[in-house]
Protein backbone atom coordinates (compact mmCIF):
# COMPACT_ATOMS: atom_id res chain seq x y z
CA UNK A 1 217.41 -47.40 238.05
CA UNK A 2 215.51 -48.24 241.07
CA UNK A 3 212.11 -49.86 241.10
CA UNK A 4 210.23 -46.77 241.88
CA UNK A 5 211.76 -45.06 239.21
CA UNK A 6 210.42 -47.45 236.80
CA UNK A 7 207.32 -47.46 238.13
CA UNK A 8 207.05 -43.69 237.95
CA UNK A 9 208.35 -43.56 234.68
CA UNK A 10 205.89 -46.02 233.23
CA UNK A 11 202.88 -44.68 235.24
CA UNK A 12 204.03 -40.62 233.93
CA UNK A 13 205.01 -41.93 230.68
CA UNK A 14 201.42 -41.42 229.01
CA UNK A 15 201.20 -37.85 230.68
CA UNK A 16 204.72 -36.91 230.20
CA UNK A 17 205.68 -39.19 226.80
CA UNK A 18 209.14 -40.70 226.81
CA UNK A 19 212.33 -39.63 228.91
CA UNK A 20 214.90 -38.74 227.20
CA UNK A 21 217.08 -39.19 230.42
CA UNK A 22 215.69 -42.85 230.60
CA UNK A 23 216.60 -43.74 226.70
CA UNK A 24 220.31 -42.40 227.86
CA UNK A 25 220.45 -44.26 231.21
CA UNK A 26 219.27 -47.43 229.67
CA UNK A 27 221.22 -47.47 226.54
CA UNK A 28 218.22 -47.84 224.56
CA UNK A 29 217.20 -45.30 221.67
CA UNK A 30 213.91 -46.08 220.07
CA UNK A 31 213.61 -46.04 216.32
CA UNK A 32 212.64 -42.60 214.86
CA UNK A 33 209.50 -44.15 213.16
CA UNK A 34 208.36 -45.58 216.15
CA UNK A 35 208.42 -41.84 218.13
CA UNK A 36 206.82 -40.64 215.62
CA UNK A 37 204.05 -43.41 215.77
CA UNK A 38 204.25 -42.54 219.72
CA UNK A 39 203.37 -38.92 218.73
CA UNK A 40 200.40 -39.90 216.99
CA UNK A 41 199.05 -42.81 218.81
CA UNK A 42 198.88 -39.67 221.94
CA UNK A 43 197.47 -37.15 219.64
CA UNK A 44 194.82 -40.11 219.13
CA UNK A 45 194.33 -40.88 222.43
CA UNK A 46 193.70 -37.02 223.80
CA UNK A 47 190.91 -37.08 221.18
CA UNK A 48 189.21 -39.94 222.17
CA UNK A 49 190.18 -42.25 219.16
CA UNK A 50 191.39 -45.04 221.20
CA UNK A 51 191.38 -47.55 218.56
CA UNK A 52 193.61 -45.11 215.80
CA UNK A 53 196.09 -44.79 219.00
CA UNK A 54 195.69 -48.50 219.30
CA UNK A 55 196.57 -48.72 215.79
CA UNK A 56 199.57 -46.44 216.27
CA UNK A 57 201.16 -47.94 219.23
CA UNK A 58 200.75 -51.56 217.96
CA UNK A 59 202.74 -50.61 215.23
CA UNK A 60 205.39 -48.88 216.97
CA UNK A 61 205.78 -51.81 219.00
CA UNK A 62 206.77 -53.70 216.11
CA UNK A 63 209.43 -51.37 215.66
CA UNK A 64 210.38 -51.18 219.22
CA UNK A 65 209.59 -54.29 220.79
CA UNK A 66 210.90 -54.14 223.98
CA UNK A 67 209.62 -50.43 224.59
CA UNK A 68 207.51 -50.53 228.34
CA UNK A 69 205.98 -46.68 227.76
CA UNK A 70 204.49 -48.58 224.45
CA UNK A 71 203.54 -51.65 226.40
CA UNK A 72 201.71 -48.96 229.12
CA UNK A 73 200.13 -47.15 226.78
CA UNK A 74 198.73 -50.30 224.83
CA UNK A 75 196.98 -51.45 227.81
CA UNK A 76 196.28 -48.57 228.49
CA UNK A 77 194.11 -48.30 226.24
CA UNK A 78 192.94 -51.48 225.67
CA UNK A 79 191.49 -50.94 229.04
CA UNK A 80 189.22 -47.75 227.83
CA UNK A 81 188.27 -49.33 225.04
């Protein structure tokens, strides 16, 4: 993967969610708990409950420490909060 295409990927990530192409190119599969924590942390966020999808991602992050959509998206929105 290039530089730019982790940059894109992390910047289209909260638009787009995760890419399945990526998780296959990387090697990395993220636990089915934490997608589904994903799922409702963005649910959250697109209805303005930024602390619930706080709440969500932290604890998919747990799960999936070393996930950088759930690091984005935690700043994220940290920031709007």
């Amino acid at each position: 993967l290039t530089a730019l295409g982790l940059l894109l990927g992390s910047l289209l990530g909260p638009l787009l969610g995760p890419d399945p192409a990526l998780a296959q190119e990387t090697g990395h599969e993220p636990p089915a708990e934490a997608m589904t924590l994903f799922e409702s942390a963005r649910e959250h966020y697109r209805n303005g409950r930024y602390q619930e999808a706080a709440d969500d991602l932290e604890r998919a992050l747990v799960l999936d420490p070393a996930a950088p959509t759930l690091l984005f998206n935690l700043g994220r929105v940290y920031e709007l909060m």
